[in-house]
N, C-alpha and C. Protein backbone atom coordinates (compact mmCIF):
# COMPACT_ATOMS: atom_id res chain seq x y z
N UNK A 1 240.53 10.97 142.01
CA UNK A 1 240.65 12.41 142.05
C UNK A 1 239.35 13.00 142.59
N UNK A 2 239.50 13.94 143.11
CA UNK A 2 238.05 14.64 143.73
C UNK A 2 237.74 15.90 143.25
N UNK A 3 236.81 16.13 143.00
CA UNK A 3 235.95 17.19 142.16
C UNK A 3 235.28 17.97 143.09
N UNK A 4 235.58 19.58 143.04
CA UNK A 4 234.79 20.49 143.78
C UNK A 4 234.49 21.56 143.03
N UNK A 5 233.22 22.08 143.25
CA UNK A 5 232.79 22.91 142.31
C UNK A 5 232.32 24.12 143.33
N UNK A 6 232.65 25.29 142.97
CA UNK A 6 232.34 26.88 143.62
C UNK A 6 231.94 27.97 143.07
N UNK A 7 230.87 28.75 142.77
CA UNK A 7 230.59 29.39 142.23
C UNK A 7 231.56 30.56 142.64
N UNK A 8 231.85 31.77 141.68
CA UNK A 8 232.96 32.50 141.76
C UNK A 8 232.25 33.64 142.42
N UNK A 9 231.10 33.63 142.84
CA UNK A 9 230.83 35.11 143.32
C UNK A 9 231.42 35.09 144.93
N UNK A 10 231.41 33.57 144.89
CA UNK A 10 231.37 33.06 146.69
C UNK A 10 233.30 32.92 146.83
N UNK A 11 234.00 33.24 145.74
CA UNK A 11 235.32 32.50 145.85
C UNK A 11 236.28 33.68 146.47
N UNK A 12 236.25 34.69 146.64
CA UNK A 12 237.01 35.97 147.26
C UNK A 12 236.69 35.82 149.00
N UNK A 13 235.28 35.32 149.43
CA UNK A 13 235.24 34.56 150.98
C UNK A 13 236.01 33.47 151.13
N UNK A 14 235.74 32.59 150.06
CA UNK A 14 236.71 31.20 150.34
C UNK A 14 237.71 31.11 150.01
N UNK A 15 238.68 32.02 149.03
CA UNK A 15 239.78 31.61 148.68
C UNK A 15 240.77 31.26 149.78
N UNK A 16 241.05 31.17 151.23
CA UNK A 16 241.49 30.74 151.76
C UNK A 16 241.53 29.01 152.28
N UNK A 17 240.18 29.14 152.45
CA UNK A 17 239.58 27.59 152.11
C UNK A 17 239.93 26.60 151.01
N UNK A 18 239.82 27.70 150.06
CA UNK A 18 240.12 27.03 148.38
C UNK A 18 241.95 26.14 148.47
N UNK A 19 242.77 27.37 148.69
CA UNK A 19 244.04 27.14 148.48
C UNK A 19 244.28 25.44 149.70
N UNK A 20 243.74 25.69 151.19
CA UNK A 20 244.26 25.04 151.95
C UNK A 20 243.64 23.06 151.45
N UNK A 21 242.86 23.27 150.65
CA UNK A 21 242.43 22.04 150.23
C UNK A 21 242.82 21.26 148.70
N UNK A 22 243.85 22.37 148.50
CA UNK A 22 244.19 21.65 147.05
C UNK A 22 245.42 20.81 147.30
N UNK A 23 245.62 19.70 146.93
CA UNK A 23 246.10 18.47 147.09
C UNK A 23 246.66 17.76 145.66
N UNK A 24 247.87 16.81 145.95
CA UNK A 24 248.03 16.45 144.17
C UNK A 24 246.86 15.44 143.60
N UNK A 25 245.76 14.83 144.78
CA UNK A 25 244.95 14.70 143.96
C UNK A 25 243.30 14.84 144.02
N UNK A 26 243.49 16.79 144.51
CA UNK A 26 242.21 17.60 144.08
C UNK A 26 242.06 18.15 143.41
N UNK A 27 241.40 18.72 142.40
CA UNK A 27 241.47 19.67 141.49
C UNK A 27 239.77 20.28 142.30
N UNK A 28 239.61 21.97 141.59
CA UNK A 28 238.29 22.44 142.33
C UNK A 28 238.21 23.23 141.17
N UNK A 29 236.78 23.10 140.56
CA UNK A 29 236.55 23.69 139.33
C UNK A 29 235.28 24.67 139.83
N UNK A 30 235.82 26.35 139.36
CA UNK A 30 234.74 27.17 139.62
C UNK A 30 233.49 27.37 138.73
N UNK A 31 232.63 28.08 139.05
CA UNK A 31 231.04 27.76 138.17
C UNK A 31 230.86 29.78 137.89
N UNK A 32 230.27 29.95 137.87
CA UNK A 32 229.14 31.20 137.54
C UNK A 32 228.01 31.12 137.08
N UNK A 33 227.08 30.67 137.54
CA UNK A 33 225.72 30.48 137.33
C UNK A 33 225.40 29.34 136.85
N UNK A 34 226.25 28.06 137.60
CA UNK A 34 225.98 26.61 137.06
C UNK A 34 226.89 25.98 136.22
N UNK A 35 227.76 27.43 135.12
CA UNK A 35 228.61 26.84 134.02
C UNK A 35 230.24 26.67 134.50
N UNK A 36 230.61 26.21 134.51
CA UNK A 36 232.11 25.80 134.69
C UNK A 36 232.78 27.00 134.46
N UNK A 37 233.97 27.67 134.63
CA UNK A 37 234.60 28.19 133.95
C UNK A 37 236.26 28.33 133.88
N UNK A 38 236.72 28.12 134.85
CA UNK A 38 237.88 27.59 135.48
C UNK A 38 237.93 26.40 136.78
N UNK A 39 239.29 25.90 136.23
CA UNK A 39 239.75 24.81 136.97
C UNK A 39 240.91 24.87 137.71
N UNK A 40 240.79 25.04 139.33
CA UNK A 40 242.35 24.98 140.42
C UNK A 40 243.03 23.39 140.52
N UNK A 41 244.17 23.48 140.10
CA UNK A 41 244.73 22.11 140.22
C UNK A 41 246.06 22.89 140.75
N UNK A 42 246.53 21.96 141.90
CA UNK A 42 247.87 22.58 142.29
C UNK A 42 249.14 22.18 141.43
N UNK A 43 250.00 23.43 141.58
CA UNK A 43 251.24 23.13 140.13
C UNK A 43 252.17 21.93 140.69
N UNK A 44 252.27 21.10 140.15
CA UNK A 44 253.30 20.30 140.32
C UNK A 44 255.17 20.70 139.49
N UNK A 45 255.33 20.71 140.39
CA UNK A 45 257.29 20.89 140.01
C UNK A 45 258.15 19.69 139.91
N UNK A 46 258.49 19.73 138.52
CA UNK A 46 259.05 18.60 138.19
C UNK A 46 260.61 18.15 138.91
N UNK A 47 260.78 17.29 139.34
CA UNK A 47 261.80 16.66 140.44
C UNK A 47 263.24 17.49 139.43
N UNK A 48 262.91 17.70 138.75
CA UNK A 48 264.66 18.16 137.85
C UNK A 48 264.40 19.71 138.37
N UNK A 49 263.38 20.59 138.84
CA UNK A 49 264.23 21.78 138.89
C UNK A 49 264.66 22.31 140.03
N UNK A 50 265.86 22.40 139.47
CA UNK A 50 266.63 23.23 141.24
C UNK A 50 266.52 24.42 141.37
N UNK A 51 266.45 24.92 140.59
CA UNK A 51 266.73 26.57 140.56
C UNK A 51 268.16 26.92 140.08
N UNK A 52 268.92 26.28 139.94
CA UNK A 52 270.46 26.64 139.94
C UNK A 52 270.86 26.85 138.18
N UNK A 53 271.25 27.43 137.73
CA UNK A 53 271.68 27.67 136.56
C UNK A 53 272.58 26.87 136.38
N UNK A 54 272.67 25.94 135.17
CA UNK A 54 274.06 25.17 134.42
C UNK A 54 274.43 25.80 132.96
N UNK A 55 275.93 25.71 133.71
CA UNK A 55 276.69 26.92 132.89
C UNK A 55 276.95 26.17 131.31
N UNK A 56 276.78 26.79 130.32
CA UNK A 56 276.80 26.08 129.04
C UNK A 56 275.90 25.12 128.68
N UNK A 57 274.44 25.52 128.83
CA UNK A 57 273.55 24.35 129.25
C UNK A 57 273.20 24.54 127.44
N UNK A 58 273.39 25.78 126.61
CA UNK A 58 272.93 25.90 125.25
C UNK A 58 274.14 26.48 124.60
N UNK A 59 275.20 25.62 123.91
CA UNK A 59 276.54 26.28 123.85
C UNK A 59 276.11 27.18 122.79
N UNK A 60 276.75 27.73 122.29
CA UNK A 60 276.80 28.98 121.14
C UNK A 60 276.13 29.70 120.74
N UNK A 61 275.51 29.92 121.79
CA UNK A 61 274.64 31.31 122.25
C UNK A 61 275.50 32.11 122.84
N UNK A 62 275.36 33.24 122.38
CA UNK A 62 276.06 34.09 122.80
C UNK A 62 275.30 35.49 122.92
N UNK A 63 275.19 36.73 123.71
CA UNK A 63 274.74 37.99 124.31
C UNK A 63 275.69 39.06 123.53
N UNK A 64 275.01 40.09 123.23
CA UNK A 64 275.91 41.06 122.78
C UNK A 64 276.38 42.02 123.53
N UNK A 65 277.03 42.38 123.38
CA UNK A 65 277.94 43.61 124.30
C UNK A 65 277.16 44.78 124.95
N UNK A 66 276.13 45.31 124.37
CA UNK A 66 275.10 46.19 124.49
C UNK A 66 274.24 45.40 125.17
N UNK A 67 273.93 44.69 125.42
CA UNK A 67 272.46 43.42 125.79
C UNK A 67 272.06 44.55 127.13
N UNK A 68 273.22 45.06 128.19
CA UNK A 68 272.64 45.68 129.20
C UNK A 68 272.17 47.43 128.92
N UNK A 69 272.65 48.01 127.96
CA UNK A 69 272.06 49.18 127.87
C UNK A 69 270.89 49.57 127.58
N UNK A 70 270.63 50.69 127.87
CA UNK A 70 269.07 51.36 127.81
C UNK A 70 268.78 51.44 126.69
N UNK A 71 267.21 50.84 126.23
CA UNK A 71 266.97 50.95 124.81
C UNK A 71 267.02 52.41 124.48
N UNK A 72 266.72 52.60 122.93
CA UNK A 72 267.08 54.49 122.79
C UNK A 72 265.43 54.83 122.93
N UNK A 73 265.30 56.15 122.71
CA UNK A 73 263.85 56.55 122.81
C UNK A 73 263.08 56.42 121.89
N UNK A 74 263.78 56.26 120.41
CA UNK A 74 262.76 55.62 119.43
C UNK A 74 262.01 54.24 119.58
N UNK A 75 262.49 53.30 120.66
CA UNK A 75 261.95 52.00 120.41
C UNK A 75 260.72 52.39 121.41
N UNK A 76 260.64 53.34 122.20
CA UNK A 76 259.75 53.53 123.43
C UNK A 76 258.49 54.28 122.79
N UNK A 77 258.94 55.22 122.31
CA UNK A 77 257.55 55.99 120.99
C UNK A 77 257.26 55.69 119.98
N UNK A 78 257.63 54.50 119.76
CA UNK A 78 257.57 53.97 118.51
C UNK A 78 258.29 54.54 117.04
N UNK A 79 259.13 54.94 116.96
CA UNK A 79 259.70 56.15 115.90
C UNK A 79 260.17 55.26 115.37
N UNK A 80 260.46 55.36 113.73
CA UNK A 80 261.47 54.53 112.96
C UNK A 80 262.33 56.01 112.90
């Protein structure tokens, strides 16, 4: 794995740089004055997701009839 380190004041010039070099096996860990503070590792997507919804994937769950209406105005101002 390969290790790159960038201080974050410099990372709003490079973030183009940043993105085009992350790889499944780079990770690039940013600094601020020497100390670490975040780490870029690119997301890996696990081979199972399609995107596609399967129907009955959690049976007996069920939505209530209301599920699409507008909450009322007490839940928005907080009112009991």
């Amino acid at each position: 794995m390969t290790i790159k380190t960038i201080d974050v004041g410099a990372l709003q010039a490079v973030k183009d740089a940043l993105l085009s070099q992350l790889s499944p096996d780079t990770e690039i860990i940013l600094t601020e004055d020497g100390q670490p503070i975040a780490r870029l590792t690119p997301i890996e997507q696990p081979e199972s997701m399609t995107g596609e919804r399967i129907p009955d994937l959690f049976p007996g769950i069920w939505m209530s009839d209301d599920f699409k209406d507008p909450l009322p105005d007490e839940f928005w101002f907080g009112e009991d």
